[in-house]
PDB file of N, CA and C in Angstrom:
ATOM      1  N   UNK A   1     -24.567 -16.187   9.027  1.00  0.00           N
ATOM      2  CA  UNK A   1     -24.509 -15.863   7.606  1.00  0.00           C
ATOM      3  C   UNK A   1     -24.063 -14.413   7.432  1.00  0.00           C
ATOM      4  N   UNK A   2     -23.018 -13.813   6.431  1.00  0.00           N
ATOM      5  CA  UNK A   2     -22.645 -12.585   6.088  1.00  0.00           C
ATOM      6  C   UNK A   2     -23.855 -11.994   5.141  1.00  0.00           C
ATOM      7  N   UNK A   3     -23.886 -10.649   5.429  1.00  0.00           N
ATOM      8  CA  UNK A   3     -24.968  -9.736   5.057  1.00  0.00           C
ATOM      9  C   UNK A   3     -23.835  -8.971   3.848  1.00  0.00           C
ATOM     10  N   UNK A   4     -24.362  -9.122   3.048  1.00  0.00           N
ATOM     11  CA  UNK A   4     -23.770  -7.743   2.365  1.00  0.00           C
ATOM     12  C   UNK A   4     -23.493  -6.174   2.621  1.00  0.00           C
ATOM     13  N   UNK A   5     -21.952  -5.857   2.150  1.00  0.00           N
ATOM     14  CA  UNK A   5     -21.973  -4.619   2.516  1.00  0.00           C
ATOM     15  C   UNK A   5     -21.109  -3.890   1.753  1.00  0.00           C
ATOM     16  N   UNK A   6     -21.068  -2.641   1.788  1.00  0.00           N
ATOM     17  CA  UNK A   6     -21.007  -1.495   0.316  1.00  0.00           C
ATOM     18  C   UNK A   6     -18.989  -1.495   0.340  1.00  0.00           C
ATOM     19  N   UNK A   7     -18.535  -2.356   1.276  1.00  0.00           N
ATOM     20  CA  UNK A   7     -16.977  -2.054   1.250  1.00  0.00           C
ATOM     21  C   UNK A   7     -16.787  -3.767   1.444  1.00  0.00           C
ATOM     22  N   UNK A   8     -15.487  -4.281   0.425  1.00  0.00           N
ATOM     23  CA  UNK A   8     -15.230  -5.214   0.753  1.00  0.00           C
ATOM     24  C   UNK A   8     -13.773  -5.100   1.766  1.00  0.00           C
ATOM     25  N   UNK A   9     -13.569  -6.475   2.811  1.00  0.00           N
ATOM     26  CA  UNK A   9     -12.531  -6.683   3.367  1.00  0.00           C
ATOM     27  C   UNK A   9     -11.264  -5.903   2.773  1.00  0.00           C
ATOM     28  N   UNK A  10     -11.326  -5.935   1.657  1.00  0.00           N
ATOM     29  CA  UNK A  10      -9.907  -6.009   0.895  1.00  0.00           C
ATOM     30  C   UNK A  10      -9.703  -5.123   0.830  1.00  0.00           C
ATOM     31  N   UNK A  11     -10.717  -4.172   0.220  1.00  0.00           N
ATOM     32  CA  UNK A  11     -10.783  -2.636   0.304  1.00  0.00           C
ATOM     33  C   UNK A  11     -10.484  -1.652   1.768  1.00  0.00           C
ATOM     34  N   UNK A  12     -11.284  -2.353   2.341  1.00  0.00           N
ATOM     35  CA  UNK A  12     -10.796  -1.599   3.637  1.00  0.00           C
ATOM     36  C   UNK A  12      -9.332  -1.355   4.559  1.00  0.00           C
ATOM     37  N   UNK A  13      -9.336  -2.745   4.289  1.00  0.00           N
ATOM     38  CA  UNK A  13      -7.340  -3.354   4.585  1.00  0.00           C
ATOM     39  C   UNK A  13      -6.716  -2.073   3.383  1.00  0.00           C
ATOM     40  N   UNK A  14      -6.602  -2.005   2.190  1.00  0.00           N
ATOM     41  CA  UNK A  14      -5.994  -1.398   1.283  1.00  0.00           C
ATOM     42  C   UNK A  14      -6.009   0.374   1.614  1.00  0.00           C
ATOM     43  N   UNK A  15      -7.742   0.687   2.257  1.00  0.00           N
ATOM     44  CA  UNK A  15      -7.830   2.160   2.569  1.00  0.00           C
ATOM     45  C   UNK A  15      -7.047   2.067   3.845  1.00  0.00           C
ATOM     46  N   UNK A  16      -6.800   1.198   5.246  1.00  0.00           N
ATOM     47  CA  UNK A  16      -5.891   1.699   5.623  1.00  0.00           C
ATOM     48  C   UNK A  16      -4.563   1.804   5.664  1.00  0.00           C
ATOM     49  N   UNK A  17      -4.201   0.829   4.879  1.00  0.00           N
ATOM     50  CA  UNK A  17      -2.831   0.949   4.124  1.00  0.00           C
ATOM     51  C   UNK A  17      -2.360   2.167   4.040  1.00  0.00           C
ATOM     52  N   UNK A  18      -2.855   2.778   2.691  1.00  0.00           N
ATOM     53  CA  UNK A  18      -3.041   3.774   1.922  1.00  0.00           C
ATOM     54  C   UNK A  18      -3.058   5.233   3.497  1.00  0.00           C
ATOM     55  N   UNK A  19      -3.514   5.324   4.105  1.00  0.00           N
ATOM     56  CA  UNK A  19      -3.754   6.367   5.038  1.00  0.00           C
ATOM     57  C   UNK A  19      -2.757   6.114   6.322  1.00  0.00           C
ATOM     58  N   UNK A  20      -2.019   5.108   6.219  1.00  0.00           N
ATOM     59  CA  UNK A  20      -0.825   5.185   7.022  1.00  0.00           C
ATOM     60  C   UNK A  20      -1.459   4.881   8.508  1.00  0.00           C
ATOM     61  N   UNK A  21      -2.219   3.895   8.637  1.00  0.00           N
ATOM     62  CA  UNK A  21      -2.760   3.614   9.999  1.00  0.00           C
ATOM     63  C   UNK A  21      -2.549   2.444   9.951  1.00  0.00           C
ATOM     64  N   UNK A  22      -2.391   2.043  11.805  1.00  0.00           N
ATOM     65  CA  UNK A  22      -2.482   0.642  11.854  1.00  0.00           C
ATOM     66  C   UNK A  22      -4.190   0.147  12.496  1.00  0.00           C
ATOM     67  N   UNK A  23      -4.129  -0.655  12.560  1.00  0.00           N
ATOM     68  CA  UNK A  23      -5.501  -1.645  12.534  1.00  0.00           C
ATOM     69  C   UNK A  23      -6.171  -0.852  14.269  1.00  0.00           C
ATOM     70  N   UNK A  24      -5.392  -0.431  15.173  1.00  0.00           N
ATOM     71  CA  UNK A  24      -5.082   0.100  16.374  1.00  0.00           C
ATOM     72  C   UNK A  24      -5.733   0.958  16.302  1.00  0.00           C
ATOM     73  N   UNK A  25      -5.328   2.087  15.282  1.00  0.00           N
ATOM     74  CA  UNK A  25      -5.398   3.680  15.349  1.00  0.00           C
ATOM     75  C   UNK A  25      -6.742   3.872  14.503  1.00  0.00           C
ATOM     76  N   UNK A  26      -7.077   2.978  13.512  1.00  0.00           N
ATOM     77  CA  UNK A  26      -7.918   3.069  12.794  1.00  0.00           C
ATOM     78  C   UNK A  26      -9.570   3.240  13.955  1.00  0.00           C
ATOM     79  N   UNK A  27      -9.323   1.848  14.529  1.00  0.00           N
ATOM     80  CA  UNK A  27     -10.054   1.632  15.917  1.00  0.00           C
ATOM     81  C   UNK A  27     -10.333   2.767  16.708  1.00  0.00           C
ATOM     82  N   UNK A  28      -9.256   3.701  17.164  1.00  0.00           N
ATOM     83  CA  UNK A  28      -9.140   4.373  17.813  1.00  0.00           C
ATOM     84  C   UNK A  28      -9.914   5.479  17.393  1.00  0.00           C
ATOM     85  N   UNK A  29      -9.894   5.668  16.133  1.00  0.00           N
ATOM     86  CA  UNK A  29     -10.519   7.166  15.236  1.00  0.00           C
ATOM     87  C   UNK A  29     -12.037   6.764  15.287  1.00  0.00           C
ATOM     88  N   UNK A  30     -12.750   5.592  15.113  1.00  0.00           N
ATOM     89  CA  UNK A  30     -13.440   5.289  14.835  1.00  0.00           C
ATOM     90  C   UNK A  30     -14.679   4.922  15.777  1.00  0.00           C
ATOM     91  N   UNK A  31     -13.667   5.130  17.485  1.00  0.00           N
ATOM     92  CA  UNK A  31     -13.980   4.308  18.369  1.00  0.00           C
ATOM     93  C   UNK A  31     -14.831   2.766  18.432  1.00  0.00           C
ATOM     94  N   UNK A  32     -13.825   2.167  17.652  1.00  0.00           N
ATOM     95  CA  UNK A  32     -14.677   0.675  18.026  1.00  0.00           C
ATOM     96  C   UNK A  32     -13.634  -0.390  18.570  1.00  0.00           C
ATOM     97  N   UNK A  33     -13.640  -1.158  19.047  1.00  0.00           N
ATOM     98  CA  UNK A  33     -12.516  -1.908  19.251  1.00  0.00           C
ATOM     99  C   UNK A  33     -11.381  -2.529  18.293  1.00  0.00           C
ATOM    100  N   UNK A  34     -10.674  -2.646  18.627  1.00  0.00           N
ATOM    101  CA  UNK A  34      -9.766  -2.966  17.577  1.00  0.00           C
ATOM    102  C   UNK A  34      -9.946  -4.617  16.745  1.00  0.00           C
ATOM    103  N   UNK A  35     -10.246  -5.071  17.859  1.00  0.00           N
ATOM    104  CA  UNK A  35     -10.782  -6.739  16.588  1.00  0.00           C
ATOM    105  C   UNK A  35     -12.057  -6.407  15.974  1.00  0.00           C
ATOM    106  N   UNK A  36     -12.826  -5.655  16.513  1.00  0.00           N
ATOM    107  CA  UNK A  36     -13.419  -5.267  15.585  1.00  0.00           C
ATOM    108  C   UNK A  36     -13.167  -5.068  14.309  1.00  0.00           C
ATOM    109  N   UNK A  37     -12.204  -3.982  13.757  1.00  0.00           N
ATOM    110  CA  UNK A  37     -11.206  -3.628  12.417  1.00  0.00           C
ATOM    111  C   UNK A  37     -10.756  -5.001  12.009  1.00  0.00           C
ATOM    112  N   UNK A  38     -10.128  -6.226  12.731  1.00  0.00           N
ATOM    113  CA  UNK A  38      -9.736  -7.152  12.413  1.00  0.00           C
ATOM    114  C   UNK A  38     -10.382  -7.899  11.971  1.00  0.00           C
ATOM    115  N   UNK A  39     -11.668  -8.471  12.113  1.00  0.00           N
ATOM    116  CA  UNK A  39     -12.604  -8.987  11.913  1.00  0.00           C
ATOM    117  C   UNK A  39     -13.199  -8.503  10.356  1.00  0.00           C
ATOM    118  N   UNK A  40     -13.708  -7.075  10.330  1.00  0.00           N
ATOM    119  CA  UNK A  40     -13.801  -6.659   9.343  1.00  0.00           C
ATOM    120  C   UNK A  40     -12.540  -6.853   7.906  1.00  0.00           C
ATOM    121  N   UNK A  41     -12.284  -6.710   8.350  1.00  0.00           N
ATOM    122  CA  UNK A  41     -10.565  -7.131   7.243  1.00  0.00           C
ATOM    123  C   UNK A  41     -10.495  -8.440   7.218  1.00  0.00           C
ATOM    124  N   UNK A  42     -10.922  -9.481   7.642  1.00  0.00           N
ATOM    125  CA  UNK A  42     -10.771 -10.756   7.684  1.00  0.00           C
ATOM    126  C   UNK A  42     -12.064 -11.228   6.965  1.00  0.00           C
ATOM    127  N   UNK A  43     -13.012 -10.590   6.979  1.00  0.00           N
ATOM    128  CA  UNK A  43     -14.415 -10.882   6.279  1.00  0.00           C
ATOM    129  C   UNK A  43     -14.928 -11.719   7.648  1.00  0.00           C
ATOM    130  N   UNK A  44     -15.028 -11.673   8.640  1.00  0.00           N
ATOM    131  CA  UNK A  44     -15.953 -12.586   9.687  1.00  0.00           C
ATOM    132  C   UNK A  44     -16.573 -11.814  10.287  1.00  0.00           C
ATOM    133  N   UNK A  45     -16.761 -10.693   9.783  1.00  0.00           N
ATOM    134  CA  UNK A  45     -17.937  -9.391  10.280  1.00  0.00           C
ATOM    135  C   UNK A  45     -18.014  -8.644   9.182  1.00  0.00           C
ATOM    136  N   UNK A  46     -19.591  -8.560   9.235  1.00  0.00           N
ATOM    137  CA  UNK A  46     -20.020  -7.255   8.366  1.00  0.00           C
ATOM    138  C   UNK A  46     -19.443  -6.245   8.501  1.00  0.00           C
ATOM    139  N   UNK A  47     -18.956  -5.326   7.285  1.00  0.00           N
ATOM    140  CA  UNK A  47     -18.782  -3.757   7.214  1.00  0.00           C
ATOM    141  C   UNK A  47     -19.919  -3.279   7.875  1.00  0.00           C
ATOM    142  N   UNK A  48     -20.045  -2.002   8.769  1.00  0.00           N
ATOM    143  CA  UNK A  48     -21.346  -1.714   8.617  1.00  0.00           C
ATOM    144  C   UNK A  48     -21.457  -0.495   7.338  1.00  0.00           C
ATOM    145  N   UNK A  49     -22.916  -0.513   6.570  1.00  0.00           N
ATOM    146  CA  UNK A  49     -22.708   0.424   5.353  1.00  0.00           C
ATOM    147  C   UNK A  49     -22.283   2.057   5.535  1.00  0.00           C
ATOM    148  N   UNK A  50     -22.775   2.294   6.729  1.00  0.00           N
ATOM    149  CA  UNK A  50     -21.986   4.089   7.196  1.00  0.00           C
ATOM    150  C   UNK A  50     -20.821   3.788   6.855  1.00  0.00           C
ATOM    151  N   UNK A  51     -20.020   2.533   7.154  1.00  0.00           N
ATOM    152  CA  UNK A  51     -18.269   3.054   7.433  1.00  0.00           C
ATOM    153  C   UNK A  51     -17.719   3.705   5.876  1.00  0.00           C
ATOM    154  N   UNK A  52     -17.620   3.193   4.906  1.00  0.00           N
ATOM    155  CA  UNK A  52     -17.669   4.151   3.550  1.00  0.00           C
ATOM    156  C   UNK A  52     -17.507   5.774   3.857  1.00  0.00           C
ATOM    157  N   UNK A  53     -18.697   6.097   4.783  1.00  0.00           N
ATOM    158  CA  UNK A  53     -19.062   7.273   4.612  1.00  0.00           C
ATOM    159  C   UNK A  53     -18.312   7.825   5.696  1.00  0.00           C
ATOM    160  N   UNK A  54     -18.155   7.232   6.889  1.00  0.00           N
ATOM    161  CA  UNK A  54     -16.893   7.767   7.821  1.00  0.00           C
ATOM    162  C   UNK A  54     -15.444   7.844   7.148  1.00  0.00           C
ATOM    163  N   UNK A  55     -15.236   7.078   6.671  1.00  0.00           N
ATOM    164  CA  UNK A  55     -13.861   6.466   6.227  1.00  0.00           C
ATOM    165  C   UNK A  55     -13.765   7.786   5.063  1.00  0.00           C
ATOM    166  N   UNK A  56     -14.446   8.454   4.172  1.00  0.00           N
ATOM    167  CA  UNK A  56     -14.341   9.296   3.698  1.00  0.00           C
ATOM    168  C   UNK A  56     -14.372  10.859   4.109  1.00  0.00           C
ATOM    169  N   UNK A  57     -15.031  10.916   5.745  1.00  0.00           N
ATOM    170  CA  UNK A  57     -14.343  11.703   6.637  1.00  0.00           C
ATOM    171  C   UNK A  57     -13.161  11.985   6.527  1.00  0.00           C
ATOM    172  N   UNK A  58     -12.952  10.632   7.600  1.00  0.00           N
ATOM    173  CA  UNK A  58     -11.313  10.405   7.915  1.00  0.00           C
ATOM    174  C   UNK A  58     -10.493  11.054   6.971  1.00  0.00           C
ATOM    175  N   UNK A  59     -10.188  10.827   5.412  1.00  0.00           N
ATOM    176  CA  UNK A  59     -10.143  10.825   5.066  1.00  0.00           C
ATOM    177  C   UNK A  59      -9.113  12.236   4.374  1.00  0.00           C
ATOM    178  N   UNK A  60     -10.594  13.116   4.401  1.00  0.00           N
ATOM    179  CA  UNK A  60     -10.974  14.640   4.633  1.00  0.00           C
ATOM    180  C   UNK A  60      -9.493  15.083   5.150  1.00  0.00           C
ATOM    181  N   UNK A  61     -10.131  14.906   6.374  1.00  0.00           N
ATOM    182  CA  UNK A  61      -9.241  15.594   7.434  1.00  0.00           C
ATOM    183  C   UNK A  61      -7.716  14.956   7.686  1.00  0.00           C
ATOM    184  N   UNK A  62      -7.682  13.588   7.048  1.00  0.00           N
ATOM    185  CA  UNK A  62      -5.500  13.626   6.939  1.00  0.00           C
ATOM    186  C   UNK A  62      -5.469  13.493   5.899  1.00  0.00           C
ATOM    187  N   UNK A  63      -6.042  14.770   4.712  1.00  0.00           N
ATOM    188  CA  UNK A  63      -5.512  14.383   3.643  1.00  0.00           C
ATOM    189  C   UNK A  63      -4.122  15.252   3.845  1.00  0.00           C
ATOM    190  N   UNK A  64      -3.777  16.333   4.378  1.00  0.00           N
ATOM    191  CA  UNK A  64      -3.173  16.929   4.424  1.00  0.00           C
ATOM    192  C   UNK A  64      -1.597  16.144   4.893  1.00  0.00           C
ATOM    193  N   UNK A  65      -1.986  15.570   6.113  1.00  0.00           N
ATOM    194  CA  UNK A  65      -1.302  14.740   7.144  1.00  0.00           C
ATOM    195  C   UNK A  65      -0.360  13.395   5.689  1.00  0.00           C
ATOM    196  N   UNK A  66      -1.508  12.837   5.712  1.00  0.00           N
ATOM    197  CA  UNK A  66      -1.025  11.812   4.341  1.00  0.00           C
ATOM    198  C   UNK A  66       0.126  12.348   3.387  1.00  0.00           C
ATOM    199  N   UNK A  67      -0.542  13.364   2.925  1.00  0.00           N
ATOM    200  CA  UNK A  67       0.775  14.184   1.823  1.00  0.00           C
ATOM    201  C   UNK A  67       1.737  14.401   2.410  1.00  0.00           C
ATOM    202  N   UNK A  68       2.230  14.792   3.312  1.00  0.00           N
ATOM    203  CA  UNK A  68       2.931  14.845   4.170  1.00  0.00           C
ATOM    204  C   UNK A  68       3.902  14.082   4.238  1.00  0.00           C
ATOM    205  N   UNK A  69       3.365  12.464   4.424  1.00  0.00           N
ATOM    206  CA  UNK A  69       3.853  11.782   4.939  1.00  0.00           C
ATOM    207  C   UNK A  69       4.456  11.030   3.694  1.00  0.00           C
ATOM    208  N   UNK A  70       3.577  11.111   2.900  1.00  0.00           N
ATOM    209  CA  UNK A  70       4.496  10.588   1.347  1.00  0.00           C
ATOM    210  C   UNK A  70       5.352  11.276   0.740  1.00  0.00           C
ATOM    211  N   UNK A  71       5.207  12.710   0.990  1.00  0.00           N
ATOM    212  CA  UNK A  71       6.478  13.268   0.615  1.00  0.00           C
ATOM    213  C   UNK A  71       7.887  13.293   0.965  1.00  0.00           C
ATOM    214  N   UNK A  72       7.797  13.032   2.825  1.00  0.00           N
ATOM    215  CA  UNK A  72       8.852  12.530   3.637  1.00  0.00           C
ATOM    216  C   UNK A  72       9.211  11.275   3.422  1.00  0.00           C
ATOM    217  N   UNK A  73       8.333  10.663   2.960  1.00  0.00           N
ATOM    218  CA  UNK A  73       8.776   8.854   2.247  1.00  0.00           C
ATOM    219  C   UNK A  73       9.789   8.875   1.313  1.00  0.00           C
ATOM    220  N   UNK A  74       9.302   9.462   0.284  1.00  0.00           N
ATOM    221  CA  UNK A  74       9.653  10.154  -0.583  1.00  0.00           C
ATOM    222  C   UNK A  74      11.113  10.758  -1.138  1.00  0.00           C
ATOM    223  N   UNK A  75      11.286  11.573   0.008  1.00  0.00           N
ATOM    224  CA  UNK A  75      12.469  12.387   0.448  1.00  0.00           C
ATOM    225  C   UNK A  75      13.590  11.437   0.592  1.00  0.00           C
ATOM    226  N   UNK A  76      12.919  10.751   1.825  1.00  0.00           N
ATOM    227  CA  UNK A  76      13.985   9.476   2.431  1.00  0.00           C
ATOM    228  C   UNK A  76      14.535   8.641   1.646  1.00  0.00           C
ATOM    229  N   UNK A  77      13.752   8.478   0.808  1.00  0.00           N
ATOM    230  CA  UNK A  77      13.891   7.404  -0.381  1.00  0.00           C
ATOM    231  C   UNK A  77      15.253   7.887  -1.511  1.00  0.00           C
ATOM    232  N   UNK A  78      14.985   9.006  -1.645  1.00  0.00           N
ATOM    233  CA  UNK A  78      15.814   9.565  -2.464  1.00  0.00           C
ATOM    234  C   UNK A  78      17.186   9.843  -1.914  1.00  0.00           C
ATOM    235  N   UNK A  79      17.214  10.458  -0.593  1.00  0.00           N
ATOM    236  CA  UNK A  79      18.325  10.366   0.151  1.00  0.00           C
ATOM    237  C   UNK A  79      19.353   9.470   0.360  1.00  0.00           C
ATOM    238  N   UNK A  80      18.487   8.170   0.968  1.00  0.00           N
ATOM    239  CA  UNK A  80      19.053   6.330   0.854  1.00  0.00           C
ATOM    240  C   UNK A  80      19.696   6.029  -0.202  1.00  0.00           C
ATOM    241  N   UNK A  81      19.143   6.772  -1.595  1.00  0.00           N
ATOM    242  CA  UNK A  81      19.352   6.365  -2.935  1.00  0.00           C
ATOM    243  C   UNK A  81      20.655   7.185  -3.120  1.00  0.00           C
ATOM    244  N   UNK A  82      20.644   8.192  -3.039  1.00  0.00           N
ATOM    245  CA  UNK A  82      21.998   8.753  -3.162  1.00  0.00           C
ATOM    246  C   UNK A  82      22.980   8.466  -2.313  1.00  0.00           C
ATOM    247  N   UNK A  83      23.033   8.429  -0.714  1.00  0.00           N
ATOM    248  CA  UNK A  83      23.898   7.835  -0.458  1.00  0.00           C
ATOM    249  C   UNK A  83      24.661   6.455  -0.592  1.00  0.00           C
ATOM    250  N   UNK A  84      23.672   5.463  -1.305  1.00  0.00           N
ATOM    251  CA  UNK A  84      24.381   4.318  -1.754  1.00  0.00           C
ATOM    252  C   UNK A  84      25.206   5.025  -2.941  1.00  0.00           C
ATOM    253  N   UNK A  85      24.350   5.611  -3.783  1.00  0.00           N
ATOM    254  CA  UNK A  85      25.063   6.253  -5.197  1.00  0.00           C
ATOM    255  C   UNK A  85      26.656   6.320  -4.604  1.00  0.00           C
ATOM    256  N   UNK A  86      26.525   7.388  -3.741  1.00  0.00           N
ATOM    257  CA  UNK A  86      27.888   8.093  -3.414  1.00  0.00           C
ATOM    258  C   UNK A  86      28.898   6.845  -2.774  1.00  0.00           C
ATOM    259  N   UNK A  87      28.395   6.035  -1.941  1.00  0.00           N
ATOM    260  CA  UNK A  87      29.556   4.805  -1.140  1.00  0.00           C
ATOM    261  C   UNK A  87      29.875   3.916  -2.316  1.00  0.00           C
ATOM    262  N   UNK A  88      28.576   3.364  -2.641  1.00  0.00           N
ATOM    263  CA  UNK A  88      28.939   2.025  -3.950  1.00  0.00           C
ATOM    264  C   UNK A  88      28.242   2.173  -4.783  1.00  0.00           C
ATOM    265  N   UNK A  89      29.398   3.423  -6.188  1.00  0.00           N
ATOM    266  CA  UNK A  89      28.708   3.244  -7.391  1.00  0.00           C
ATOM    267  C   UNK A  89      28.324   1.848  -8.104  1.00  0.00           C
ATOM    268  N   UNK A  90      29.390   1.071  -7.827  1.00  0.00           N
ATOM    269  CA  UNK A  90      29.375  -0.392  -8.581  1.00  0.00           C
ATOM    270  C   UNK A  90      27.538  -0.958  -8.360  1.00  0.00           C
ATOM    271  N   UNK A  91      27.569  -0.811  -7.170  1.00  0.00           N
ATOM    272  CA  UNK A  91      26.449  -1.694  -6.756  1.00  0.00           C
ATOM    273  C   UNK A  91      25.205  -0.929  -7.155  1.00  0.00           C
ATOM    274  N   UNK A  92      25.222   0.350  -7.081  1.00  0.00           N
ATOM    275  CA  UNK A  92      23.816   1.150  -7.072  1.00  0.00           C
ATOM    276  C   UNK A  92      23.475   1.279  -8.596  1.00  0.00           C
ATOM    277  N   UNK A  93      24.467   1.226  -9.628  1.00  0.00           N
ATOM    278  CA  UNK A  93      23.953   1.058 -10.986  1.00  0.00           C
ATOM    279  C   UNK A  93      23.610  -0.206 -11.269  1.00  0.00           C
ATOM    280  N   UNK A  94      24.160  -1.511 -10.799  1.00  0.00           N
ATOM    281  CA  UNK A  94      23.726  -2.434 -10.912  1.00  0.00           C
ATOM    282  C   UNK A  94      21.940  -2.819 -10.391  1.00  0.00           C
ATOM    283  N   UNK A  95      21.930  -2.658  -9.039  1.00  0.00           N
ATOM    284  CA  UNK A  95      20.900  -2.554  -8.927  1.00  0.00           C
ATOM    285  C   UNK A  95      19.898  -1.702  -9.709  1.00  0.00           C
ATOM    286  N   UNK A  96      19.657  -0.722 -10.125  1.00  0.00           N
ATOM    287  CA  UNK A  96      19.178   0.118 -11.399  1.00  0.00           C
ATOM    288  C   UNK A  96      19.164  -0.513 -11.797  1.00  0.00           C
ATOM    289  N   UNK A  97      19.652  -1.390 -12.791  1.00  0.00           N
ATOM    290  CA  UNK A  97      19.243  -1.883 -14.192  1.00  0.00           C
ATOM    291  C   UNK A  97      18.888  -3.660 -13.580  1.00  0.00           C
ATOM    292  N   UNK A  98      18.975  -3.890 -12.431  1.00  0.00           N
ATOM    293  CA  UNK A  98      17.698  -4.954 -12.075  1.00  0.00           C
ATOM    294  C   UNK A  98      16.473  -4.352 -11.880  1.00  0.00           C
ATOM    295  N   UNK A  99      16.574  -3.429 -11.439  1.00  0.00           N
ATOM    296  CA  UNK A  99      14.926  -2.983 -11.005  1.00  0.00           C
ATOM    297  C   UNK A  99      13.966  -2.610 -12.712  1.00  0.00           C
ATOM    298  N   UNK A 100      15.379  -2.120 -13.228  1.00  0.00           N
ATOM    299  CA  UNK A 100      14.280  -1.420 -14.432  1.00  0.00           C
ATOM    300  C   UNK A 100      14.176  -2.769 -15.505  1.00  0.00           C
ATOM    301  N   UNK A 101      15.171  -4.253 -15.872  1.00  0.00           N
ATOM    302  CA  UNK A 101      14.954  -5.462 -16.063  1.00  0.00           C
ATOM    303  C   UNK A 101      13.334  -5.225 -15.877  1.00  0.00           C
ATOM    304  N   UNK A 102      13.460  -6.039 -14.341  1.00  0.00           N
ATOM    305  CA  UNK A 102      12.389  -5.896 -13.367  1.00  0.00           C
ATOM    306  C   UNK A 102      10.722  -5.359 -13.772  1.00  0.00           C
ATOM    307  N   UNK A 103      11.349  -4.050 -13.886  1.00  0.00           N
ATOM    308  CA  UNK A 103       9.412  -3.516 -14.037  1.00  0.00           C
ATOM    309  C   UNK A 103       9.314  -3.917 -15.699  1.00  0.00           C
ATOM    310  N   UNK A 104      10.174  -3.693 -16.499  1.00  0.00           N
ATOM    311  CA  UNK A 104      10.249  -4.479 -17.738  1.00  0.00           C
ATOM    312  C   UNK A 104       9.242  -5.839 -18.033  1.00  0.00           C
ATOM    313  N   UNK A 105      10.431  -6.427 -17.327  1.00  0.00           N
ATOM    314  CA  UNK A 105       9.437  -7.929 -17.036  1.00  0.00           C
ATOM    315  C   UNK A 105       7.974  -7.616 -16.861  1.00  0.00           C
ATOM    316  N   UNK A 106       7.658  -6.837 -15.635  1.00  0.00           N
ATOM    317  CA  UNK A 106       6.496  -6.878 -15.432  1.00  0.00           C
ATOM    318  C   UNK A 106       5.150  -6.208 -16.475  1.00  0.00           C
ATOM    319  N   UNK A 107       5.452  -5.771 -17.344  1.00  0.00           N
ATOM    320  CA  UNK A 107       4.882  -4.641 -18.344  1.00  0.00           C
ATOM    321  C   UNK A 107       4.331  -5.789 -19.458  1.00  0.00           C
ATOM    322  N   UNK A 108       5.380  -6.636 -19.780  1.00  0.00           N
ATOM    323  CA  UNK A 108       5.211  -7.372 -21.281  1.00  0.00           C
ATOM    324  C   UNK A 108       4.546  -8.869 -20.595  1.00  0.00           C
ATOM    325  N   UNK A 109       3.687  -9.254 -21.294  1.00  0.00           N
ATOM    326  CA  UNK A 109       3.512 -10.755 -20.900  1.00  0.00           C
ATOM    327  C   UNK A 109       4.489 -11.400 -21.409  1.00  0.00           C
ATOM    328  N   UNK A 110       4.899 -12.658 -20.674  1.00  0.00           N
ATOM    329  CA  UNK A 110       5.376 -13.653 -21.463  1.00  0.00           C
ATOM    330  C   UNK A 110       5.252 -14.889 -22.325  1.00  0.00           C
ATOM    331  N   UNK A 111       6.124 -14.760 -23.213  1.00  0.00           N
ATOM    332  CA  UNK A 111       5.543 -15.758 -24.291  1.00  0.00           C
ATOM    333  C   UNK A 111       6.728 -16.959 -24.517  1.00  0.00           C
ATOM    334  N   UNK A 112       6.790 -17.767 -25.303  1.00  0.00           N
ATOM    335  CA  UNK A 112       7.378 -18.557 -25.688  1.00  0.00           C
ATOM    336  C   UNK A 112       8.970 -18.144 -26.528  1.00  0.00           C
ATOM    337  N   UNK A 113       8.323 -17.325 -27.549  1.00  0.00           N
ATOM    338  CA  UNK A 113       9.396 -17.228 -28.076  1.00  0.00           C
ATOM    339  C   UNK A 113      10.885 -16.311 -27.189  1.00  0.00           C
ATOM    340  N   UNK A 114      10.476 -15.645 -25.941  1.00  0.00           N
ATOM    341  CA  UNK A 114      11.220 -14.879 -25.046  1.00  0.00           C
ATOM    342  C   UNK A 114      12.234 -16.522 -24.195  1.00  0.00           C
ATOM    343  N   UNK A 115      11.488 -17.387 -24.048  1.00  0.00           N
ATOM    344  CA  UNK A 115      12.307 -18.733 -23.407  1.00  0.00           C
ATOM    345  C   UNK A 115      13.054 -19.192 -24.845  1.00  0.00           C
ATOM    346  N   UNK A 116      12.677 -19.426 -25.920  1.00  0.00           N
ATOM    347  CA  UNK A 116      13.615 -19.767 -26.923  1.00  0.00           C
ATOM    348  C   UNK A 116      14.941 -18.573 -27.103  1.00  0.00           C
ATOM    349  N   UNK A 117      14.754 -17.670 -26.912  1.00  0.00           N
ATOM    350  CA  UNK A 117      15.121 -16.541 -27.149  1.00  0.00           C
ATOM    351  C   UNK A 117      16.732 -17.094 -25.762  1.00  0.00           C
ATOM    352  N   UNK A 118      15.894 -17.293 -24.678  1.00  0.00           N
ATOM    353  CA  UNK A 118      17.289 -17.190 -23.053  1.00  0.00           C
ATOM    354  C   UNK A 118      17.640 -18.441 -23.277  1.00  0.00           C
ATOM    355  N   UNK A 119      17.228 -19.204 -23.861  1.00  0.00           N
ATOM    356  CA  UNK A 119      18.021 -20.649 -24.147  1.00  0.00           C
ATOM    357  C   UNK A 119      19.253 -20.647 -24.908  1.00  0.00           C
TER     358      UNK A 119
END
């Protein structure tokens, strides 16, 4: 039977997302085995309730590392973006105005009168 505990699966999967670790390294910081982490993320093992409070260690100490690493994301991203700009204008404005469609879509619910509307 699962015991309750102060972090769900989902959450934990999402904090290491978020901190740029794999399931491996997380293990590694933490020293526990690595199915261990797997297990936990899968819900077939208890969190134990400290980890919260480690994990907000961790945390601590790459926050620096993290920023870092999103800013170089970041960077790259923008770079990629311009060099399509510069090879294929055709394509890179097009794409633009799918993406912004896109988050569009995603903002408004949909209703009925929007399908009468594309008909």
């Amino acid at each position: 039977m699962k015991t309750a505990s102060y972090m769900k699966p989902s959450e934990l999967k999402k904090w290491r997302v978020e901190q740029f670790l794999s399931q491996r390294a997380l293990a590694e910081l933490l020293e526990v085995h690595q199915n261990t982490v797997l297990n936990w993320e899968k819900g077939h093992t208890a969190i134990p309730g400290t980890l919260p409070l480690a994990l907000r260690d961790l945390a601590d100490t790459r926050r620096k590392l993290v920023e870092e690493i999103r800013k170089k994301r970041k960077i790259l991203a923008e770079r990629r973006a311009m060099k399509m700009a510069k090879q294929h204008p055709e394509h890179y404005a097009e794409m633009v105005e799918r993406m912004r469609k896109a988050r569009l879509a995603r903002r408004r619910p949909f209703n009925q009168q929007d399908a009468v509307v594309a008909l």
